[in-house]
PDB file of N, CA and C in Angstrom:
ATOM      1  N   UNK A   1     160.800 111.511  45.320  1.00  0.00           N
ATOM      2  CA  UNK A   1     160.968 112.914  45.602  1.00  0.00           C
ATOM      3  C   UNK A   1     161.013 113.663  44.271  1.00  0.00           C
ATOM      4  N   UNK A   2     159.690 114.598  43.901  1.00  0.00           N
ATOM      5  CA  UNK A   2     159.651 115.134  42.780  1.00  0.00           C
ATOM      6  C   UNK A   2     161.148 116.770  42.636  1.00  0.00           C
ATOM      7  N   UNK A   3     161.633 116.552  43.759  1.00  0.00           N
ATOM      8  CA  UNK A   3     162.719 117.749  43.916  1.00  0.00           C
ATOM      9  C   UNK A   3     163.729 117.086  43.103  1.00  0.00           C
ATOM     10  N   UNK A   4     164.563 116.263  42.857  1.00  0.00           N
ATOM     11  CA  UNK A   4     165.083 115.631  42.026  1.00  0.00           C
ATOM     12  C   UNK A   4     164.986 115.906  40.898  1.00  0.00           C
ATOM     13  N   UNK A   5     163.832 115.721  40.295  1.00  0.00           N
ATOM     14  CA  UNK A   5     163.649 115.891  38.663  1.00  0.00           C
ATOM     15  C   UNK A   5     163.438 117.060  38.336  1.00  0.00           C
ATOM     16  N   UNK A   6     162.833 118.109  39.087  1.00  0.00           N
ATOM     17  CA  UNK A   6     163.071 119.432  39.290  1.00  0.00           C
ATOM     18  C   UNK A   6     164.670 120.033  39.039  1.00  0.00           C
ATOM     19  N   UNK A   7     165.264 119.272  40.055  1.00  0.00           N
ATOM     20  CA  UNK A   7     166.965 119.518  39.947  1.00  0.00           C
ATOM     21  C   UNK A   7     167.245 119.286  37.945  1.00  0.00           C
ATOM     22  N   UNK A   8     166.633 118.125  38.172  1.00  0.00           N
ATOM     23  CA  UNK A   8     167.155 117.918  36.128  1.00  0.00           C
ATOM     24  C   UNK A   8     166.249 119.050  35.303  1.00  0.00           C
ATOM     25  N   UNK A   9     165.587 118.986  35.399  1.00  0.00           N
ATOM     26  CA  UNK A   9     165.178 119.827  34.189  1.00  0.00           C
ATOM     27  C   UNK A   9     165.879 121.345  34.390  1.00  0.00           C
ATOM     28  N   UNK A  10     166.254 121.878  35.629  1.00  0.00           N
ATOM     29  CA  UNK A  10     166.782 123.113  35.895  1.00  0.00           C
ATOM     30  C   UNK A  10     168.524 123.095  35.186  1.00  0.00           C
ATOM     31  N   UNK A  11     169.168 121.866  35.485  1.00  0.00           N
ATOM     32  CA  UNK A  11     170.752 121.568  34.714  1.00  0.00           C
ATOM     33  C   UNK A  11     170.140 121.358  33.173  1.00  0.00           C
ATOM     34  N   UNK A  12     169.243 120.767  32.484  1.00  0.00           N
ATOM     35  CA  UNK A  12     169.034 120.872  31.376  1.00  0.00           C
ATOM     36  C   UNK A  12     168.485 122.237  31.264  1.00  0.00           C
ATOM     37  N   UNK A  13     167.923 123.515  31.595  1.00  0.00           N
ATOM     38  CA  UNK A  13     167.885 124.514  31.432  1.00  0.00           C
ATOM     39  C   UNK A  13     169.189 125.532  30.890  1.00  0.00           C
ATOM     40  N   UNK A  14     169.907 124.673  31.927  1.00  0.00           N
ATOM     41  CA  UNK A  14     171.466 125.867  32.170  1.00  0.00           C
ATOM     42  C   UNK A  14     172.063 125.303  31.358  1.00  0.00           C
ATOM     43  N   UNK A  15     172.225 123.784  30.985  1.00  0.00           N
ATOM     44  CA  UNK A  15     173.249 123.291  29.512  1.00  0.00           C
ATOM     45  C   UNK A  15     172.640 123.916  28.094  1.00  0.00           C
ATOM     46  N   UNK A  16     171.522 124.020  28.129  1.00  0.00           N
ATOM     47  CA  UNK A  16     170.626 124.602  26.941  1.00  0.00           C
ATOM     48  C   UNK A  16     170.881 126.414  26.950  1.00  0.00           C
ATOM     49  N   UNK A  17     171.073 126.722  27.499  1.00  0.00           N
ATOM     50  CA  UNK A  17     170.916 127.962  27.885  1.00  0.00           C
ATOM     51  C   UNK A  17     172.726 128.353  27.674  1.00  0.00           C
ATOM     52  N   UNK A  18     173.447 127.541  27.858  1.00  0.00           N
ATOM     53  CA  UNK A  18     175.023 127.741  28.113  1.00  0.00           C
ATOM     54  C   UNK A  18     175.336 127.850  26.213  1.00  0.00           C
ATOM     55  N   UNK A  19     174.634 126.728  25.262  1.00  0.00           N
ATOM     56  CA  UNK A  19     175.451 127.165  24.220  1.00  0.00           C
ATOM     57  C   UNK A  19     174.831 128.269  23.670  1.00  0.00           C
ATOM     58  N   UNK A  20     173.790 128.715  23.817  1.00  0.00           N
ATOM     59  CA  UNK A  20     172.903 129.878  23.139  1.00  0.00           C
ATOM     60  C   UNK A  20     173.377 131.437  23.759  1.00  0.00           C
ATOM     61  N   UNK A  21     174.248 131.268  24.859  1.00  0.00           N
ATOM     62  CA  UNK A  21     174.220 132.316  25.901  1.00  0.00           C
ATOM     63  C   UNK A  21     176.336 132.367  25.654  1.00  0.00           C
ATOM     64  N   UNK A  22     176.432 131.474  25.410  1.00  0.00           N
ATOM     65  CA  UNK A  22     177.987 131.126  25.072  1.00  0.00           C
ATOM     66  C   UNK A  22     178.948 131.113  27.014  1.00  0.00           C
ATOM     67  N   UNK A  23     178.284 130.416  27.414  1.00  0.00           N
ATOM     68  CA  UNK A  23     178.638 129.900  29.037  1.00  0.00           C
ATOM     69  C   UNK A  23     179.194 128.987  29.541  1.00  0.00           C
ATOM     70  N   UNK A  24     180.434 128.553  30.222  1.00  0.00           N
ATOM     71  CA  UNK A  24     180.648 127.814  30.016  1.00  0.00           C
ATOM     72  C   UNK A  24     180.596 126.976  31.448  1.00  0.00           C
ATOM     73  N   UNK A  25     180.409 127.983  32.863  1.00  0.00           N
ATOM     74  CA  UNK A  25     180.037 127.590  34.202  1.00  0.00           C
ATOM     75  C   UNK A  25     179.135 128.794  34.546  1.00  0.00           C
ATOM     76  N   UNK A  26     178.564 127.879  35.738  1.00  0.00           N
ATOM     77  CA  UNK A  26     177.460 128.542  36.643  1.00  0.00           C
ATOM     78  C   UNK A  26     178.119 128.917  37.900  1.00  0.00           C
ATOM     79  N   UNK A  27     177.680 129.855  38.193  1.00  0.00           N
ATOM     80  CA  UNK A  27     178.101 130.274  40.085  1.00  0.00           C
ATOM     81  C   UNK A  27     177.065 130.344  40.124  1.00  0.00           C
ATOM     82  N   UNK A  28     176.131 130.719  40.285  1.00  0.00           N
ATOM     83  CA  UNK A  28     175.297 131.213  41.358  1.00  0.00           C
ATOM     84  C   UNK A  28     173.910 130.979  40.121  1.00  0.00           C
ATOM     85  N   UNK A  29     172.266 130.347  40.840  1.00  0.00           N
ATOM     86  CA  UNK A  29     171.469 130.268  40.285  1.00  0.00           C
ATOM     87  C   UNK A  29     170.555 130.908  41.536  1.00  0.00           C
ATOM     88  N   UNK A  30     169.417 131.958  41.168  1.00  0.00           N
ATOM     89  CA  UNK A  30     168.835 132.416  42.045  1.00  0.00           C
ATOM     90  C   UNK A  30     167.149 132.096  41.564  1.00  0.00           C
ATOM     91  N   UNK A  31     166.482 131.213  42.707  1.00  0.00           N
ATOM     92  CA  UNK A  31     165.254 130.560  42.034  1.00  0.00           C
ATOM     93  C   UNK A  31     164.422 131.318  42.351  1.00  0.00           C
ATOM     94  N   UNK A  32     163.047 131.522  42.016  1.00  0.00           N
ATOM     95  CA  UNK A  32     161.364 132.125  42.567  1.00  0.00           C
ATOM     96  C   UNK A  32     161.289 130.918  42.862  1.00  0.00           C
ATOM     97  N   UNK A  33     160.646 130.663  44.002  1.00  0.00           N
ATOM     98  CA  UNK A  33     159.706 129.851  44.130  1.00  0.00           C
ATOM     99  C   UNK A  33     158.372 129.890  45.407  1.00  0.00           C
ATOM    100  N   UNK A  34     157.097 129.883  44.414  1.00  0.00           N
ATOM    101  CA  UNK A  34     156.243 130.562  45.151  1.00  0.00           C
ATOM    102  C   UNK A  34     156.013 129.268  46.401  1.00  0.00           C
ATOM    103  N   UNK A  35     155.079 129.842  47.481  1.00  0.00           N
ATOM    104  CA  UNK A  35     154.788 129.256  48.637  1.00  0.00           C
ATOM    105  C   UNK A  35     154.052 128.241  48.449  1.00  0.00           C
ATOM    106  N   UNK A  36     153.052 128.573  47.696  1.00  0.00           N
ATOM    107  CA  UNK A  36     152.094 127.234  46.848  1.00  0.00           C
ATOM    108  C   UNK A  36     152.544 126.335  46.086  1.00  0.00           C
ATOM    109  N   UNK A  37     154.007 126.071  45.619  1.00  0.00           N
ATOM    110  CA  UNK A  37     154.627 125.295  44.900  1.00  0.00           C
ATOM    111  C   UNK A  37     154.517 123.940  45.044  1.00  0.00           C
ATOM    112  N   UNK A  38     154.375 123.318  45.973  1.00  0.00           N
ATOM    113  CA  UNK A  38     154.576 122.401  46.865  1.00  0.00           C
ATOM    114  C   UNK A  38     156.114 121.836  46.672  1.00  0.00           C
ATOM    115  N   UNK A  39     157.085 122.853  46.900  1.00  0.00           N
ATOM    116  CA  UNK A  39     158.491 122.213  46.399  1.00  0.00           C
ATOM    117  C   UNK A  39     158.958 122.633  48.520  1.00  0.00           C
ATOM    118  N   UNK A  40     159.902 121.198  48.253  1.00  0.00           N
ATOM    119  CA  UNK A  40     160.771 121.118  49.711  1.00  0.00           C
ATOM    120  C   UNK A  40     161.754 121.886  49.495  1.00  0.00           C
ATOM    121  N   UNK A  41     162.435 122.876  50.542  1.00  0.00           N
ATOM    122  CA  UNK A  41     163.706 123.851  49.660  1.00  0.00           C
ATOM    123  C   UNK A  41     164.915 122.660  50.344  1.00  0.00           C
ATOM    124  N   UNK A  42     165.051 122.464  51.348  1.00  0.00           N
ATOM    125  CA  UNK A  42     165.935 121.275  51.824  1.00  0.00           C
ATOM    126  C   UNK A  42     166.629 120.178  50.635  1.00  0.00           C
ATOM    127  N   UNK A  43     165.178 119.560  50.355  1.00  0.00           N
ATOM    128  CA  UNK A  43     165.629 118.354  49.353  1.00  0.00           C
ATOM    129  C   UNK A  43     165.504 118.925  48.033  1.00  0.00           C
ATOM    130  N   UNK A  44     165.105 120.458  47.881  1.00  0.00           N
ATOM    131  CA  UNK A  44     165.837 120.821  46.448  1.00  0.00           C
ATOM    132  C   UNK A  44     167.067 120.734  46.519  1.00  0.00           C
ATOM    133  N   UNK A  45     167.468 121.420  47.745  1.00  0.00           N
ATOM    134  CA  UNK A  45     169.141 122.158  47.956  1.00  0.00           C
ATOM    135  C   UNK A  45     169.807 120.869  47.558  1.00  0.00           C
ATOM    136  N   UNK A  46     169.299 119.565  48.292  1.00  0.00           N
ATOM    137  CA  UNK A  46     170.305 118.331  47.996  1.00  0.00           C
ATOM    138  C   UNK A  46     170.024 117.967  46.905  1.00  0.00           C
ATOM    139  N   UNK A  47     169.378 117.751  46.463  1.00  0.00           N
ATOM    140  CA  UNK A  47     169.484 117.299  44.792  1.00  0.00           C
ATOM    141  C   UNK A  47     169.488 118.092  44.013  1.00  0.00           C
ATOM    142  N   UNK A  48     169.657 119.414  44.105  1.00  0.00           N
ATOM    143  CA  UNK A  48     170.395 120.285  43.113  1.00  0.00           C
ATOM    144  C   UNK A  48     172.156 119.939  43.081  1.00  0.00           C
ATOM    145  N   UNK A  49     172.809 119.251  44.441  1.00  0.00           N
ATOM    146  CA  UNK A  49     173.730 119.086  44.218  1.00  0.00           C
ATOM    147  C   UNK A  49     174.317 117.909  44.098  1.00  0.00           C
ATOM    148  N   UNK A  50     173.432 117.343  44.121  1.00  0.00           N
ATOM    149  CA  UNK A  50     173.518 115.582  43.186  1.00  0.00           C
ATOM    150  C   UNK A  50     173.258 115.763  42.073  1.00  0.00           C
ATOM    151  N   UNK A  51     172.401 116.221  41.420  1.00  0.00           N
ATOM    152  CA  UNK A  51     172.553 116.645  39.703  1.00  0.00           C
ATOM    153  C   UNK A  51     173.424 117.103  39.377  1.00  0.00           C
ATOM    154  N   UNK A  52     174.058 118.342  40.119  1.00  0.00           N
ATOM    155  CA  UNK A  52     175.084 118.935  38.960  1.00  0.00           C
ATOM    156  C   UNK A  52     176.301 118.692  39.211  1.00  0.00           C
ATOM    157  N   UNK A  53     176.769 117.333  39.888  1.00  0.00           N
ATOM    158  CA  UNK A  53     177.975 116.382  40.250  1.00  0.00           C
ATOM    159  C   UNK A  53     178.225 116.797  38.680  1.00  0.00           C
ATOM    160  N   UNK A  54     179.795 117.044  38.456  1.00  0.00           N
ATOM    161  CA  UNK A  54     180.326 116.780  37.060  1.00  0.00           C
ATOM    162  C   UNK A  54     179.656 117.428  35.775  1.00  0.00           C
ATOM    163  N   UNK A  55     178.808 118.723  36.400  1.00  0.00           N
ATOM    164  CA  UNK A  55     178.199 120.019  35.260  1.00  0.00           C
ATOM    165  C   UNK A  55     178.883 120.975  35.564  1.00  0.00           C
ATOM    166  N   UNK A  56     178.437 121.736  34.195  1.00  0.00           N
ATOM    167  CA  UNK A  56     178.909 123.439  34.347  1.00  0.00           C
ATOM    168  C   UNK A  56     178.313 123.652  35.574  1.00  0.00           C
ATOM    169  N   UNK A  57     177.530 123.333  36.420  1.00  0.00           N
ATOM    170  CA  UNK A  57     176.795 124.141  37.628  1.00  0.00           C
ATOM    171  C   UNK A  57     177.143 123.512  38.662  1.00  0.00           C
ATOM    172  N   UNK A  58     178.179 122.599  38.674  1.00  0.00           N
ATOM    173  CA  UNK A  58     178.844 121.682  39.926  1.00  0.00           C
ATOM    174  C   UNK A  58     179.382 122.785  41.218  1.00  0.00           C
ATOM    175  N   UNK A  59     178.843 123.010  42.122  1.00  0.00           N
ATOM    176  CA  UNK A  59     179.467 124.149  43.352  1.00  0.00           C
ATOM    177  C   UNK A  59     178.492 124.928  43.094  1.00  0.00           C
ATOM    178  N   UNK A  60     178.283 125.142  42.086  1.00  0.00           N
ATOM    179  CA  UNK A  60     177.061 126.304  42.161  1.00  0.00           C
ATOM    180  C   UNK A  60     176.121 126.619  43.219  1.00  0.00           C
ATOM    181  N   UNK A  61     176.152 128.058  43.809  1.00  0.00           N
ATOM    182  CA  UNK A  61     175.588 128.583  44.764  1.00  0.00           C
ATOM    183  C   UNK A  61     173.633 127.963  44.895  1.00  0.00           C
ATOM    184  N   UNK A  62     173.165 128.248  44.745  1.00  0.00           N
ATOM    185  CA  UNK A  62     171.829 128.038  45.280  1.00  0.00           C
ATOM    186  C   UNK A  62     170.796 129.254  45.913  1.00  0.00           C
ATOM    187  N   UNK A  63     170.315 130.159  45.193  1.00  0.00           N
ATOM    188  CA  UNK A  63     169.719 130.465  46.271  1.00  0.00           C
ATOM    189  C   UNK A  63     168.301 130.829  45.669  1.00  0.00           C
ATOM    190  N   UNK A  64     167.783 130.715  46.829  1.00  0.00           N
ATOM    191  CA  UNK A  64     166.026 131.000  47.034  1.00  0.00           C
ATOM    192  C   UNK A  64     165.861 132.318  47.403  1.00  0.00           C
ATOM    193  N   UNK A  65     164.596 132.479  46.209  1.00  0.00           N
ATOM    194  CA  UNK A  65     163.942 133.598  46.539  1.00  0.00           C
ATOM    195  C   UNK A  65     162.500 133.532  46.910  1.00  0.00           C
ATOM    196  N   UNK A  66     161.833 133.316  48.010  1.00  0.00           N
ATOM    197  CA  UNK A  66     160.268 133.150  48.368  1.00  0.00           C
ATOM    198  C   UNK A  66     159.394 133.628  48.129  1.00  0.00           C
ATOM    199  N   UNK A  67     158.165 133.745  47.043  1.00  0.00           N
ATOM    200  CA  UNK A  67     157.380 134.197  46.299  1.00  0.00           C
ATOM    201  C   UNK A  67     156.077 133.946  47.347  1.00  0.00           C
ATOM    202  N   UNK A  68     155.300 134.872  47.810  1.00  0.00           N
ATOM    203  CA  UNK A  68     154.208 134.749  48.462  1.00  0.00           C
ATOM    204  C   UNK A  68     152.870 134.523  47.449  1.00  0.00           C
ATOM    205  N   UNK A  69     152.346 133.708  48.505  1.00  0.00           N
ATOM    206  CA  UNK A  69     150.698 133.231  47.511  1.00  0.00           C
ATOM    207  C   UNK A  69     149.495 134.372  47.207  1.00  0.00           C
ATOM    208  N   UNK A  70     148.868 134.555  46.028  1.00  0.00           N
ATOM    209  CA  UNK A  70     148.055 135.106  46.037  1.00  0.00           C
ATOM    210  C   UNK A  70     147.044 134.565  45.108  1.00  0.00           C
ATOM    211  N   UNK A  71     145.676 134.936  45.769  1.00  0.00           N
ATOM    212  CA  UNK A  71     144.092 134.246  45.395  1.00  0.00           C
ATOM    213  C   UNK A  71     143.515 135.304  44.865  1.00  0.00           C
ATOM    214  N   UNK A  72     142.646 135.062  44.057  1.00  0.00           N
ATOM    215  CA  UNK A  72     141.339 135.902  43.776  1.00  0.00           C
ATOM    216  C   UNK A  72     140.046 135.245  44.154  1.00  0.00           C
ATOM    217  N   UNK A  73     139.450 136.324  45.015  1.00  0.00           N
ATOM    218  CA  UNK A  73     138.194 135.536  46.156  1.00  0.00           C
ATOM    219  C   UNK A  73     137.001 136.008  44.768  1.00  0.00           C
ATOM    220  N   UNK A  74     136.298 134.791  44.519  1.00  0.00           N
ATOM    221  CA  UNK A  74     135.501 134.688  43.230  1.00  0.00           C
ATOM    222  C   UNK A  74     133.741 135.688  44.107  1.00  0.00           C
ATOM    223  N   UNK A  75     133.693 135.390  45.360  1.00  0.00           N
ATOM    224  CA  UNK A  75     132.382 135.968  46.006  1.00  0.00           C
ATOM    225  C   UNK A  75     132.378 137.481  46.595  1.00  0.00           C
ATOM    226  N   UNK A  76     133.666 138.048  46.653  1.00  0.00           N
ATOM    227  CA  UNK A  76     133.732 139.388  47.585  1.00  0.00           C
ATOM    228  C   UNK A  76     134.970 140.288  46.189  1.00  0.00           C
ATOM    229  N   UNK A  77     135.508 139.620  45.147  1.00  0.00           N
ATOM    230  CA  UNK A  77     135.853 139.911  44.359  1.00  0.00           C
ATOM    231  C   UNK A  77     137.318 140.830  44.792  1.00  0.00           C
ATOM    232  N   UNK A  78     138.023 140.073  45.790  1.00  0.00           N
ATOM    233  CA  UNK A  78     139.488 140.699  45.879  1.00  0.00           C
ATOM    234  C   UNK A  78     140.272 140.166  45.795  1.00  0.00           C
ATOM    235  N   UNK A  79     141.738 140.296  45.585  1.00  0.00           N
ATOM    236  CA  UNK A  79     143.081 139.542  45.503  1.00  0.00           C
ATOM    237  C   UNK A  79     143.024 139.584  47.071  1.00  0.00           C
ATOM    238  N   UNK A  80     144.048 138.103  47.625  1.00  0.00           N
ATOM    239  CA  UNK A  80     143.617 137.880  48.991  1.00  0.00           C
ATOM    240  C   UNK A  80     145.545 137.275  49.004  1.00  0.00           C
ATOM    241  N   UNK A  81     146.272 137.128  50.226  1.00  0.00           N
ATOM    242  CA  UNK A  81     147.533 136.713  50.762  1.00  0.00           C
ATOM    243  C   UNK A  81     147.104 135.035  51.067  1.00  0.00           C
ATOM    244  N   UNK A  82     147.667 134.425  50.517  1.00  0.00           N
ATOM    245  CA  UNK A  82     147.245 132.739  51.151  1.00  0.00           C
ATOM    246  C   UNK A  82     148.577 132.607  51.372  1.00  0.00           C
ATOM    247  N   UNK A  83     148.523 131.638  52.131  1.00  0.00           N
ATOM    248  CA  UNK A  83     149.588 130.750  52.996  1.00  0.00           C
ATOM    249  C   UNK A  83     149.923 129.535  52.456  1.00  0.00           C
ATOM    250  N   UNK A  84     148.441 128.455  52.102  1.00  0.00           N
ATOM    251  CA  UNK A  84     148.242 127.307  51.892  1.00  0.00           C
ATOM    252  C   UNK A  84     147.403 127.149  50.979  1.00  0.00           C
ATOM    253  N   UNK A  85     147.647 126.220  49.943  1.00  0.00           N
ATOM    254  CA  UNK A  85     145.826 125.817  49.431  1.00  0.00           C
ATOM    255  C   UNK A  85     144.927 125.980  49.917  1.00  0.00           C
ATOM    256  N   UNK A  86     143.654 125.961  49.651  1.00  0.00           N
ATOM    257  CA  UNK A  86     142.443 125.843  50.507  1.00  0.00           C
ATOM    258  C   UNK A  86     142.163 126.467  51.896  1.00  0.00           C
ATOM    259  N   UNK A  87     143.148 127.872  51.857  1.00  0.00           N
ATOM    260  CA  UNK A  87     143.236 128.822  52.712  1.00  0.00           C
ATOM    261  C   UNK A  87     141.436 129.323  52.567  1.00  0.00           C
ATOM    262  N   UNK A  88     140.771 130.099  53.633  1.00  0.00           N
ATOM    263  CA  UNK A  88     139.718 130.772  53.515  1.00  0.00           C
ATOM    264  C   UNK A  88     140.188 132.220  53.108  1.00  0.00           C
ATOM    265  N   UNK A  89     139.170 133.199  52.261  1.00  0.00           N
ATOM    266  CA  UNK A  89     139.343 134.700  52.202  1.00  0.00           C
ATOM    267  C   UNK A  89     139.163 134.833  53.769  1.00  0.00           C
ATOM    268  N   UNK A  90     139.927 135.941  53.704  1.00  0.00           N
ATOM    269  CA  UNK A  90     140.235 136.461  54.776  1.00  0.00           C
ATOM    270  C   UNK A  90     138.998 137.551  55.358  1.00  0.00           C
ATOM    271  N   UNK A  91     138.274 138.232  54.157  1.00  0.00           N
ATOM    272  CA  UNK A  91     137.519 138.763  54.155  1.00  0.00           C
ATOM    273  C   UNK A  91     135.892 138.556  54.464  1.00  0.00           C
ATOM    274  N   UNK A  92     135.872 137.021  53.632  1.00  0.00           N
ATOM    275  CA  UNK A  92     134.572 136.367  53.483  1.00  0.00           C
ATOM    276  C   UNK A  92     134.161 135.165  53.889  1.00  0.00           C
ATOM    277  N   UNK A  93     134.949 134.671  54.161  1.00  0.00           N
ATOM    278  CA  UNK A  93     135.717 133.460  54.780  1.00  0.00           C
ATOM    279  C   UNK A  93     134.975 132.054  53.445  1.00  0.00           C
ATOM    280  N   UNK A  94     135.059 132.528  52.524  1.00  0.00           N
ATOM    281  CA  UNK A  94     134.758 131.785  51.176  1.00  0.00           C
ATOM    282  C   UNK A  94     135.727 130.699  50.811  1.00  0.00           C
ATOM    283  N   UNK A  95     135.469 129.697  50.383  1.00  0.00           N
ATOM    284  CA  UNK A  95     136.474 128.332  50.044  1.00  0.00           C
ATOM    285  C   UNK A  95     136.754 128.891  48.244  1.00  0.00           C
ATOM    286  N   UNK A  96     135.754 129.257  47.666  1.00  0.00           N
ATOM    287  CA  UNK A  96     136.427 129.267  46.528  1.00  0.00           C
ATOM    288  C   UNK A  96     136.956 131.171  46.192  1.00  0.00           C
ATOM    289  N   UNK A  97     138.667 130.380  46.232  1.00  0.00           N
ATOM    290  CA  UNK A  97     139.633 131.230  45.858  1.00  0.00           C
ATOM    291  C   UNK A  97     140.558 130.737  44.398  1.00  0.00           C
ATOM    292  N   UNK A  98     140.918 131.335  43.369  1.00  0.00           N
ATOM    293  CA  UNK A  98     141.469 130.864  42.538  1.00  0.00           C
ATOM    294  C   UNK A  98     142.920 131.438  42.686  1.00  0.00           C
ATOM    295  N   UNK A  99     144.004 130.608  42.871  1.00  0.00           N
ATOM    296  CA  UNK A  99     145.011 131.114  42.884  1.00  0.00           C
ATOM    297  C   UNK A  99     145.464 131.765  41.674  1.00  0.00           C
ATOM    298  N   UNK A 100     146.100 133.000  41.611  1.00  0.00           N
ATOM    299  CA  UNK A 100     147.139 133.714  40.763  1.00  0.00           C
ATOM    300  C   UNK A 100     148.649 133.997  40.789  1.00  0.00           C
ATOM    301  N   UNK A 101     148.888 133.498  41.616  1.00  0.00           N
ATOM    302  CA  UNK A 101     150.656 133.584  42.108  1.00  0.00           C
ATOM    303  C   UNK A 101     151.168 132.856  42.931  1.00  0.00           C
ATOM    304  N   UNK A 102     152.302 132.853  43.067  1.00  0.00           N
ATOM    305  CA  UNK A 102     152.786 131.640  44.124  1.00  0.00           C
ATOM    306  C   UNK A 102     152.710 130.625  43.863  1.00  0.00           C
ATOM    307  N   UNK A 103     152.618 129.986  42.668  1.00  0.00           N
ATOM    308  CA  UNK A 103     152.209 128.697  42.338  1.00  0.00           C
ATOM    309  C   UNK A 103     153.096 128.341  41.825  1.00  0.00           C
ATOM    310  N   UNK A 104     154.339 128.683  41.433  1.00  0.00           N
ATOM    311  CA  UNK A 104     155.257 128.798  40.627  1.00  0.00           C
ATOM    312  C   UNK A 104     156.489 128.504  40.756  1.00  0.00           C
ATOM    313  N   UNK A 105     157.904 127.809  40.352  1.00  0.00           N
ATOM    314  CA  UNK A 105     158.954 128.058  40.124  1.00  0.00           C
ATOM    315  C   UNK A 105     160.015 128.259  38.822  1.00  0.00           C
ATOM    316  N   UNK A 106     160.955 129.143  38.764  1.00  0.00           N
ATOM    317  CA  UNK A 106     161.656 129.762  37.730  1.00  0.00           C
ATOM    318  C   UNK A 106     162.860 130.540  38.007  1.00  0.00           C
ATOM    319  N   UNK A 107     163.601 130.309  37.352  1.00  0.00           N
ATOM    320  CA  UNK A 107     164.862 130.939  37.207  1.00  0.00           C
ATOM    321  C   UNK A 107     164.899 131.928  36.808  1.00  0.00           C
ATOM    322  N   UNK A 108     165.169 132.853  37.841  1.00  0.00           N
ATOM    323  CA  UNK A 108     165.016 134.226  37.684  1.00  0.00           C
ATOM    324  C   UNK A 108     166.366 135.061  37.524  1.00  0.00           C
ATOM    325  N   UNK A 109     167.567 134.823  37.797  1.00  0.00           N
ATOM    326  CA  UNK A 109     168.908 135.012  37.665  1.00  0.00           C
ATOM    327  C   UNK A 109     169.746 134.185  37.267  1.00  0.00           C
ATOM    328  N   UNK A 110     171.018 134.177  36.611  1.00  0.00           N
ATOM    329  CA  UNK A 110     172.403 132.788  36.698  1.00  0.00           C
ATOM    330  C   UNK A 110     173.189 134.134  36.606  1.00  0.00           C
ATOM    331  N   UNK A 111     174.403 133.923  37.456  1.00  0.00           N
ATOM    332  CA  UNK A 111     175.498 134.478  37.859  1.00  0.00           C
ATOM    333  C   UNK A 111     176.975 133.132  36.996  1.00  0.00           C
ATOM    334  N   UNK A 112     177.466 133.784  35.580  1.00  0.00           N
ATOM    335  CA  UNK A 112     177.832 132.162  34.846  1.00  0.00           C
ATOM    336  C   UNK A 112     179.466 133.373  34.548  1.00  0.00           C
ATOM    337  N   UNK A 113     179.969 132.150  34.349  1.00  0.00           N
ATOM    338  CA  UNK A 113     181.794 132.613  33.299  1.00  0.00           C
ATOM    339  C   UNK A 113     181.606 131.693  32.033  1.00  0.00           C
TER     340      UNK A 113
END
């Protein structure tokens, strides 16, 4: 489960971030994460809280923010709403779309003492 190591690099974010920021706990971390991510929010939620067993971010809130997908249709030349990979334009019903958004996750808030 790549949600796991996701969980680590996000507590190595917030320990890195804690001496530069002078922090010493987390409440509350508020994520982007686009639709195209291919991230599970379930088995983030749980292994965000198996990682931060015994961190500044131990209890720490969790929350998601859902970033919708967006394509650029390369044949009819518009930004298009996708759902899924290999969604069709909606317009043209064209396979090649290059995604521009939603592809993504990032820490977009920490709520810290």
């Amino acid at each position: 489960m790549h949600e796991m190591s996701l969980c680590e690099s996000i507590l190595q974010v917030l320990e890195q971030q804690a001496e530069t920021q002078q922090y010493h706990k987390v409440k509350t971390v508020w994520l982007e994460i686009g639709v195209l991510a291919g991230v599970e929010v379930e088995a983030l939620r749980f292994s965000f809280e198996v990682v931060t067993q015994g961190s500044l971010a131990e209890q720490a809130k969790l929350e998601i923010i859902d970033m919708p997908g967006q394509a650029w249709c390369l044949p009819c030349g518009r930004n298009v709403a996708v759902q899924q990979l290999y969604d069709l334009c909606p317009h043209c019903g064209s396979h090649q779309l290059q995604v521009n958004s939603g592809d993504q996750m990032r820490i977009k808030e920490l709520e810290v003492e």
